[in-house]
C-alpha atoms as a PDB file:
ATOM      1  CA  UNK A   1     -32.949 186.863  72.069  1.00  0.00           C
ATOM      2  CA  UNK A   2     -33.031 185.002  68.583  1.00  0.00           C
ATOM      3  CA  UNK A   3     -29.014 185.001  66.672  1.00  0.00           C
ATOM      4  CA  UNK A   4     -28.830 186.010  63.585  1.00  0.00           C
ATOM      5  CA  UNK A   5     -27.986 183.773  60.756  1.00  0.00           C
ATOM      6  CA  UNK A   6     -24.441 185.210  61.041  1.00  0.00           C
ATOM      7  CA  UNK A   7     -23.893 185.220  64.331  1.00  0.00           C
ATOM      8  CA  UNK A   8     -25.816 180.982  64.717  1.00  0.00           C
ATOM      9  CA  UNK A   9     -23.086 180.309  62.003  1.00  0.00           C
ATOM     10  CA  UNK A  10     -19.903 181.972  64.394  1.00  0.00           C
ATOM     11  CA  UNK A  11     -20.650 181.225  67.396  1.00  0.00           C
ATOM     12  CA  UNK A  12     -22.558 177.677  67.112  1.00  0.00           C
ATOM     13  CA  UNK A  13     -20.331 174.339  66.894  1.00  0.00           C
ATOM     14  CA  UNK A  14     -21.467 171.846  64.267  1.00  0.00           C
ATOM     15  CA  UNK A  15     -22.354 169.756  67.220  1.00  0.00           C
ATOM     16  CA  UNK A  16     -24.734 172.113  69.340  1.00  0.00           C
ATOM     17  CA  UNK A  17     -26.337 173.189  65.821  1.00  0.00           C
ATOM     18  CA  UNK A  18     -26.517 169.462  64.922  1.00  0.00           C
ATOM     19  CA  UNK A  19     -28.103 168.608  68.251  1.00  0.00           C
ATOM     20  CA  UNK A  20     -30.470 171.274  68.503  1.00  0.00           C
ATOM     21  CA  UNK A  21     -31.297 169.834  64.734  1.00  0.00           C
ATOM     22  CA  UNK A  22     -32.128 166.497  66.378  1.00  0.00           C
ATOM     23  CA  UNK A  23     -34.231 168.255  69.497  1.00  0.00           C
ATOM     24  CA  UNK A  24     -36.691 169.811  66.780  1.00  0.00           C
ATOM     25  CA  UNK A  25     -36.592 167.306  64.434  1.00  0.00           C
ATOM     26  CA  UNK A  26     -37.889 164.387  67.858  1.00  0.00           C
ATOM     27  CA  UNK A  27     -40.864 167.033  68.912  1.00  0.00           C
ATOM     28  CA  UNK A  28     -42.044 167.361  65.040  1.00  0.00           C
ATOM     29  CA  UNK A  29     -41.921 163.635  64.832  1.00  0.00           C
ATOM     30  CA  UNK A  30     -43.989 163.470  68.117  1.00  0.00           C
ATOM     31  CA  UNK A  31     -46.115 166.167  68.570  1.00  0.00           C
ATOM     32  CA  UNK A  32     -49.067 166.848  66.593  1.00  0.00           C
ATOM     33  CA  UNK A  33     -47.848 170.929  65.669  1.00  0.00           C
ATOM     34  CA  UNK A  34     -49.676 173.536  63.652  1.00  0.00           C
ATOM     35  CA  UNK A  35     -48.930 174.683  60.345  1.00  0.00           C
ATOM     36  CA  UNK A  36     -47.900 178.083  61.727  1.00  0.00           C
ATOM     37  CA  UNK A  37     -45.513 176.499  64.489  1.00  0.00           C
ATOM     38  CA  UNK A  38     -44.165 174.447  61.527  1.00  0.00           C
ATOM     39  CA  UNK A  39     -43.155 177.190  59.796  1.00  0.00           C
ATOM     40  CA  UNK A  40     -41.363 178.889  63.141  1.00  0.00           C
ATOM     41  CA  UNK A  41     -39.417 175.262  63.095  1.00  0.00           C
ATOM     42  CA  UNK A  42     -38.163 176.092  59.334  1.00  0.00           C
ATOM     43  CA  UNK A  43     -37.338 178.857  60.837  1.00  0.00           C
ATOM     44  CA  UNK A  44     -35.645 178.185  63.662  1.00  0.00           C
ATOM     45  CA  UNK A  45     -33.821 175.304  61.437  1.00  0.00           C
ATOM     46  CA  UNK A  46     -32.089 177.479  58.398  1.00  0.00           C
ATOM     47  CA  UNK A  47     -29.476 178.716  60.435  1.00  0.00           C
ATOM     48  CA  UNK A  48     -28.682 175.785  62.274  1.00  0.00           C
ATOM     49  CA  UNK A  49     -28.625 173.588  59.214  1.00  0.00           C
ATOM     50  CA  UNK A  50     -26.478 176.482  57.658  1.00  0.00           C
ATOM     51  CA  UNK A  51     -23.825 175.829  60.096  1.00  0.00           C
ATOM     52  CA  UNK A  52     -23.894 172.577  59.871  1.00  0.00           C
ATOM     53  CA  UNK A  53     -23.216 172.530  55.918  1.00  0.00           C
ATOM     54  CA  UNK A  54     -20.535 175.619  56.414  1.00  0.00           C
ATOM     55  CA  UNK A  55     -18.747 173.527  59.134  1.00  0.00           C
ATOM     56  CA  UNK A  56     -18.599 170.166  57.305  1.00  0.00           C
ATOM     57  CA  UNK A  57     -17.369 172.110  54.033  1.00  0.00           C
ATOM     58  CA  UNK A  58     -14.738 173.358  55.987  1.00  0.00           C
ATOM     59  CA  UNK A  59     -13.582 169.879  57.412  1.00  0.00           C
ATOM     60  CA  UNK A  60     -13.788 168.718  54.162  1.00  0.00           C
ATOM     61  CA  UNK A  61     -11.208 171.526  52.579  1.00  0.00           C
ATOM     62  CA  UNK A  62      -9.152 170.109  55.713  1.00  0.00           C
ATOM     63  CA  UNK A  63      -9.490 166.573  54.820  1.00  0.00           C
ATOM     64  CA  UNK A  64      -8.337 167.085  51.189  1.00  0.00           C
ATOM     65  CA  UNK A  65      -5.434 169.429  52.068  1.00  0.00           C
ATOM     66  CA  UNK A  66      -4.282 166.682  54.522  1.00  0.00           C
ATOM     67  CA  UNK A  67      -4.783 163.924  51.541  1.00  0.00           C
ATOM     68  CA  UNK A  68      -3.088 165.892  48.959  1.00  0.00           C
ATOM     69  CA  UNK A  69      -0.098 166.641  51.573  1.00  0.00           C
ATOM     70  CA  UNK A  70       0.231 162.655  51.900  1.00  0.00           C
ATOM     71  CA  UNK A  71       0.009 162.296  48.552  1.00  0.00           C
ATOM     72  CA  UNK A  72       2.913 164.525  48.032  1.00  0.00           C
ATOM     73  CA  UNK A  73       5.232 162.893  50.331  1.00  0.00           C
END
């Protein structure tokens, strides 16, 4: 059963999303693949690539709190 967007962004670590990133991006780069199986890679990828940009925002936010605290000592 395919996850929703919601539930790939939840449940998924950046580093399983990431990875499964990497898996699809190695069999586009070495298979010859139809246009329609292209599109079921977009697909597939949206979600992932949404977690992936959600996650590192959040580490981000992190990262400056954590700055700002120094900063303030």
């Amino acid at each position: 059963m395919k996850k929703t967007d919601t539930q790939a962004t939840t449940n998924t670590s950046f580093d399983q999303s990431f990875a499964e990133l990497e898996r699809i991006n190695k069999e586009l780069e070495n298979t010859e693949i139809s246009v329609d199986l292209m599109s079921d890679y977009a697909k597939e990828c949206l979600p992932l690539v949404r977690t992936c940009k959600e996650k590192l925002s959040l580490t981000q936010k992190d990262v400056d709190l954590l700055m700002k605290e120094l900063e303030n000592e």
